[in-house]
C-alpha atoms as a PDB file:
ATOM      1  CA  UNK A   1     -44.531 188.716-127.737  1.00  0.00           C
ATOM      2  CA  UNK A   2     -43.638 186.264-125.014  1.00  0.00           C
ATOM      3  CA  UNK A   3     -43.537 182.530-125.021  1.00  0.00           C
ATOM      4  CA  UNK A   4     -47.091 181.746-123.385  1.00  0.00           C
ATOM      5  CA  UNK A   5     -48.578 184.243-126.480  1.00  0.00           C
ATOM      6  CA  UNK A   6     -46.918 182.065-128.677  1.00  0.00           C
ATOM      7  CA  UNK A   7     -48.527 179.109-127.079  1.00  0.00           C
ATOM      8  CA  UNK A   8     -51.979 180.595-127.073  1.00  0.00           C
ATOM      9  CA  UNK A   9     -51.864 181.437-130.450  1.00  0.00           C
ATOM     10  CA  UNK A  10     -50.218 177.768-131.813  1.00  0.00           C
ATOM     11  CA  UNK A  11     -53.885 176.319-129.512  1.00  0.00           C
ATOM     12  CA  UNK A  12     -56.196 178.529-130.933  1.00  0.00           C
ATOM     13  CA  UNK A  13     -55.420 177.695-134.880  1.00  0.00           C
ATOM     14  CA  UNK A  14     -55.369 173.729-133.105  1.00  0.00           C
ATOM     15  CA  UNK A  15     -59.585 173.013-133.847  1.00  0.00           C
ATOM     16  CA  UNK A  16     -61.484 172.017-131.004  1.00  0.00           C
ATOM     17  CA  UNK A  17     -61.293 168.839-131.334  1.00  0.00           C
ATOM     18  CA  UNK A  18     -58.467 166.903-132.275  1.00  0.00           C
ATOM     19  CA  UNK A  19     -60.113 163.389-132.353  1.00  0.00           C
ATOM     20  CA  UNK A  20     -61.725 164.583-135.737  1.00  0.00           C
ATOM     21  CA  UNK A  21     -58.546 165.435-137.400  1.00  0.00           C
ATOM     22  CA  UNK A  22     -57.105 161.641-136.369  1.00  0.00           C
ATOM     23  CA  UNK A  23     -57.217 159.121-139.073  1.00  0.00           C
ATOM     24  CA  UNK A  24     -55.684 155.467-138.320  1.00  0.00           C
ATOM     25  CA  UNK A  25     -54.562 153.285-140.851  1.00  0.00           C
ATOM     26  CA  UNK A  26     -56.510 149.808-141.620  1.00  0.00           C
ATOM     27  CA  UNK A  27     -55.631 146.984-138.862  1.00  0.00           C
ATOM     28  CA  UNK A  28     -58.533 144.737-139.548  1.00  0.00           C
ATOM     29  CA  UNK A  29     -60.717 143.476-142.823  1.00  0.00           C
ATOM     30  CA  UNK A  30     -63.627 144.935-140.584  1.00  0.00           C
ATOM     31  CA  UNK A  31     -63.595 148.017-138.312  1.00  0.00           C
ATOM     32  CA  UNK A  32     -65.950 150.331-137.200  1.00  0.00           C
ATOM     33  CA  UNK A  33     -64.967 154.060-136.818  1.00  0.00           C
ATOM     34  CA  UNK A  34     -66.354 155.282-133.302  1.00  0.00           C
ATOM     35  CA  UNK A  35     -64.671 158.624-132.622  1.00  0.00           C
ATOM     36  CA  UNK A  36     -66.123 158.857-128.982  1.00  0.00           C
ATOM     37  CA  UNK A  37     -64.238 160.118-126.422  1.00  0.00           C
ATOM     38  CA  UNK A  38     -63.290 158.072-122.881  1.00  0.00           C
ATOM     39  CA  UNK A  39     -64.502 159.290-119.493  1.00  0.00           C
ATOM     40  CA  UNK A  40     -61.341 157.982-117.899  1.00  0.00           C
ATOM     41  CA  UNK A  41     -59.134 155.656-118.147  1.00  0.00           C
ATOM     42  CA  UNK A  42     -56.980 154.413-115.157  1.00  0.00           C
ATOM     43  CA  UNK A  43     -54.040 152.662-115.458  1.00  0.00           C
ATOM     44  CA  UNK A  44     -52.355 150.848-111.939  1.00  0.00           C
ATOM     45  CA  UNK A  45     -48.718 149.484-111.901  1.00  0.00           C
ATOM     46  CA  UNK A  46     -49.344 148.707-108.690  1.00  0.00           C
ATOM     47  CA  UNK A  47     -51.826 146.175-109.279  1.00  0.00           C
ATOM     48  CA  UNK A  48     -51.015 145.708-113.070  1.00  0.00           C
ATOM     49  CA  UNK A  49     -54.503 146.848-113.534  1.00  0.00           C
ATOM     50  CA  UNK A  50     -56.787 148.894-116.674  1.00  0.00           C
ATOM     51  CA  UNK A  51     -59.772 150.123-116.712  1.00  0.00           C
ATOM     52  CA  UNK A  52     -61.560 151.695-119.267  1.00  0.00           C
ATOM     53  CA  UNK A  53     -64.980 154.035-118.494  1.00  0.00           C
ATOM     54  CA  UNK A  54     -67.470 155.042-121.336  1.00  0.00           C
ATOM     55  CA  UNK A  55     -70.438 154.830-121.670  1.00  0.00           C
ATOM     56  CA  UNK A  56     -71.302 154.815-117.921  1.00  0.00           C
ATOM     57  CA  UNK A  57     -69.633 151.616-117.847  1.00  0.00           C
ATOM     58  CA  UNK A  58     -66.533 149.765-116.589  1.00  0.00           C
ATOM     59  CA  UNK A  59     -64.739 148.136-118.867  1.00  0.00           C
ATOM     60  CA  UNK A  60     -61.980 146.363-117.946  1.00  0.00           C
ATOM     61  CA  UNK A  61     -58.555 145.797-120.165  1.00  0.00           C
ATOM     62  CA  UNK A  62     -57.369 142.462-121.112  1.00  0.00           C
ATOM     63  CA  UNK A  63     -54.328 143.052-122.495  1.00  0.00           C
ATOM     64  CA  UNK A  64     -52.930 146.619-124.279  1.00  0.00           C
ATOM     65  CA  UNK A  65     -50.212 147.360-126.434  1.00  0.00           C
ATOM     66  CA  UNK A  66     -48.767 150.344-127.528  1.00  0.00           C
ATOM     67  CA  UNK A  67     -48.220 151.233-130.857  1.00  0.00           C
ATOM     68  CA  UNK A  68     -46.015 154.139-132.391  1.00  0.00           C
ATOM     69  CA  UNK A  69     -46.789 158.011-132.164  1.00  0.00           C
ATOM     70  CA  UNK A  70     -49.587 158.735-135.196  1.00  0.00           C
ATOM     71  CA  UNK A  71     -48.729 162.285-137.412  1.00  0.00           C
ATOM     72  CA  UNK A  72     -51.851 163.266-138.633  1.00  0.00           C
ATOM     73  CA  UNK A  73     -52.663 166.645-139.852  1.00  0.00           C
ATOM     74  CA  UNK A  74     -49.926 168.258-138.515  1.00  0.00           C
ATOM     75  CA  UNK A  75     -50.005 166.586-135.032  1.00  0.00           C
ATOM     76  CA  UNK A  76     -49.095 163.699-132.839  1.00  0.00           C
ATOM     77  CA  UNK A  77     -51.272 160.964-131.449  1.00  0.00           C
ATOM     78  CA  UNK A  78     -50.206 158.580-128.784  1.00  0.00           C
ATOM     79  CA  UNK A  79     -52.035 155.155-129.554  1.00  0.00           C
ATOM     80  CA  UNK A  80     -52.643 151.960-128.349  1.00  0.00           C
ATOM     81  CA  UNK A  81     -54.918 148.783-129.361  1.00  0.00           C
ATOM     82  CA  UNK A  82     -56.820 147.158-126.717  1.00  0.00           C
ATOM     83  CA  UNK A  83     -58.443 144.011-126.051  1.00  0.00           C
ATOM     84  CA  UNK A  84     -61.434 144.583-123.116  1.00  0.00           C
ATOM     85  CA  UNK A  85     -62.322 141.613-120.678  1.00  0.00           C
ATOM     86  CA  UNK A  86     -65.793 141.856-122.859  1.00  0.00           C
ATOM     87  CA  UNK A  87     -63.711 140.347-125.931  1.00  0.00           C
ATOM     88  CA  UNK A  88     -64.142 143.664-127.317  1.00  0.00           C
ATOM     89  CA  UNK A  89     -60.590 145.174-129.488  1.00  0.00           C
ATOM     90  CA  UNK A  90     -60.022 148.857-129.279  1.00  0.00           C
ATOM     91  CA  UNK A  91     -57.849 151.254-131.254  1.00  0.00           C
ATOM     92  CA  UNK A  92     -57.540 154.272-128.492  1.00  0.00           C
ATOM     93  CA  UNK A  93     -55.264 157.384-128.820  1.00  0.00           C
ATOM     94  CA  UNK A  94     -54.972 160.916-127.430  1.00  0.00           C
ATOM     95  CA  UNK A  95     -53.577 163.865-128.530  1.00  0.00           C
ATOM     96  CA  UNK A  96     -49.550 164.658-127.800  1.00  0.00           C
ATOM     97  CA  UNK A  97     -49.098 168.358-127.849  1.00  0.00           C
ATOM     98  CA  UNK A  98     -45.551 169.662-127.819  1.00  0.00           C
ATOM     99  CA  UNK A  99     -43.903 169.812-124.370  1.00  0.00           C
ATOM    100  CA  UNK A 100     -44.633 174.015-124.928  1.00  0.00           C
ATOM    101  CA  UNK A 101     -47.834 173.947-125.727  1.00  0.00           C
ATOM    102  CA  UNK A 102     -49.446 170.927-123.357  1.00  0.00           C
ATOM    103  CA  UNK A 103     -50.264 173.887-120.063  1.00  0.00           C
ATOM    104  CA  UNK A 104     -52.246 176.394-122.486  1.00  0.00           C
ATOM    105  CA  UNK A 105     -53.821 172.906-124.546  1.00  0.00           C
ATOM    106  CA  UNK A 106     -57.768 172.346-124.250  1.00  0.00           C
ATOM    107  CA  UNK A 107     -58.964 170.181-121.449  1.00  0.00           C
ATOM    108  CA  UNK A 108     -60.144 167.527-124.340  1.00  0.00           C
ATOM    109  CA  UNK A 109     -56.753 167.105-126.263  1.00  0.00           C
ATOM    110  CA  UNK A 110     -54.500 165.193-123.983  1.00  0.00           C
ATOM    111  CA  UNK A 111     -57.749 162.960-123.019  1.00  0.00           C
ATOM    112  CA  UNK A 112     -57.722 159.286-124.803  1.00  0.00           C
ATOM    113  CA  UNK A 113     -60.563 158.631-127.334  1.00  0.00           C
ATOM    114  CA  UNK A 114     -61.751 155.417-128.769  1.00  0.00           C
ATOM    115  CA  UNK A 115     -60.864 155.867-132.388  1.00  0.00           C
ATOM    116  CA  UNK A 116     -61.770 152.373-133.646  1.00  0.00           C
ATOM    117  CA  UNK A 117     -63.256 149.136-133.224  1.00  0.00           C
ATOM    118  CA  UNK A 118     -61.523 146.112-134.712  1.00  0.00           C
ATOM    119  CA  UNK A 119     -63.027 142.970-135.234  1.00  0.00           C
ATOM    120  CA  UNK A 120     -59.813 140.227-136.144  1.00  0.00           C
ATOM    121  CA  UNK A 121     -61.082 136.734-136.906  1.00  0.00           C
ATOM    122  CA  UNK A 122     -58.304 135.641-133.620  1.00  0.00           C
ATOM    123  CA  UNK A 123     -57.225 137.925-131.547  1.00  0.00           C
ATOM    124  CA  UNK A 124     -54.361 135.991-130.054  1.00  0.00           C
ATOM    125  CA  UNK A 125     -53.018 136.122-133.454  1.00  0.00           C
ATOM    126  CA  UNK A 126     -53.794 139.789-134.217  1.00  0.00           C
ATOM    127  CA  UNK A 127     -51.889 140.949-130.786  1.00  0.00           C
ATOM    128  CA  UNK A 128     -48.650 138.609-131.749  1.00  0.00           C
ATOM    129  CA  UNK A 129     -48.774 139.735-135.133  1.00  0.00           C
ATOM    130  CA  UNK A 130     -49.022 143.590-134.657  1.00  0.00           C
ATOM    131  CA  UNK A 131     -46.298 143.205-131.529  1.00  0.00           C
ATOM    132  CA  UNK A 132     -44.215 140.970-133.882  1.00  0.00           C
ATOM    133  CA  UNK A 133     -44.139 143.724-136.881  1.00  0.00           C
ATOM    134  CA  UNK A 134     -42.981 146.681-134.220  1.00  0.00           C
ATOM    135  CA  UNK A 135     -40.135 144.404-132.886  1.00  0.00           C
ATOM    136  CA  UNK A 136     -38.999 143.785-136.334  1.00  0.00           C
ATOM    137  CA  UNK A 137     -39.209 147.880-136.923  1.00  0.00           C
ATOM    138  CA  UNK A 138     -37.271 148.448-133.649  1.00  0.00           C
ATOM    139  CA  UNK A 139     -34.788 145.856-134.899  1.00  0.00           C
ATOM    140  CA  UNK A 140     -33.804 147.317-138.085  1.00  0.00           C
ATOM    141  CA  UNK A 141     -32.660 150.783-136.849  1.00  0.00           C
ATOM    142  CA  UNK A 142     -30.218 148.702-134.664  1.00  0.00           C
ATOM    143  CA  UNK A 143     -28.918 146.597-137.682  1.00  0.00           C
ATOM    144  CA  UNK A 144     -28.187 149.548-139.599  1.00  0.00           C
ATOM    145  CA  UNK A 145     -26.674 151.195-136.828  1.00  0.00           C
ATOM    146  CA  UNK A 146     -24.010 147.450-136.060  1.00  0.00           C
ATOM    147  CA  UNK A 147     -23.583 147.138-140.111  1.00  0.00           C
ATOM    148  CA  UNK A 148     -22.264 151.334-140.015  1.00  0.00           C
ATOM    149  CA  UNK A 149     -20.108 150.634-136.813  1.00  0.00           C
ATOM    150  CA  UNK A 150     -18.773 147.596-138.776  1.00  0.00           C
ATOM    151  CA  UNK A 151     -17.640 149.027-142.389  1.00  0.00           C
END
């Protein structure tokens, strides 16, 4: 049995589609669970740029962050929370297959979906607090790593 077998066969016990097997945690008091997936999304360093297409509309990002990789069921989710010119706030994420498995993956899993919508009473607040909490995350590994170094 050779590698690309291998491959097939980890895809083919994979469902269909991964964006029912994702489950985010709670962000908001109120959220609405949407589970649709995004025509495209197009993302330009060269004019700092974001656009989001569903619903055969344009809807153009705000401001994004990324959040950490999801586990859920077994496999990983890229995510991110975004805030749309509209006002609206967006949980998105997309599926992650292993490096081995992402040439024989269905078209659909490495495509982003809009998992979520969150409704935070201020969203200037929500943003600072979520980017806030992952700093502070990031931080500790590096405190425990200086406090090891120093004993």
């Amino acid at each position: 049995m050779n590698f690309q077998d291998t491959a097939r066969r980890a895809v083919a016990e994979v469902p269909v589609d991964p964006i029912q097997r994702f489950a985010a945690p709670r962000f908001t008091r109120k959220e609405n669970v949407v589970k649709r997936a995004i025509d495209s999304y197009h993302v330009s360093d060269v004019d700092n740029t974001e656009v989001i297409y569903f619903s055969r509309k344009a809807h153009s990002v705000f401001q994004s962050l990324d959040l950490p990789d999801a586990t859920c069921d077994g496999l990983i989710y890229k995510q991110r929370l975004v805030q749309t010119k509209d006002g609206d706030c967006l949980l998105i994420a997309r599926w992650k297959p292993d490096r081995y498995m992402r040439r024989s993956a269905p078209d659909q899993s490495q495509r982003w979906f809009i998992e979520k919508e969150l409704f935070p009473p201020d969203m200037t607040r929500f943003f600072s607090r979520i980017e806030k909490a992952q700093q502070e995350v990031a931080d500790q590994p590096e405190q425990a790593a200086s406090e090891e170094a120093v004993e």
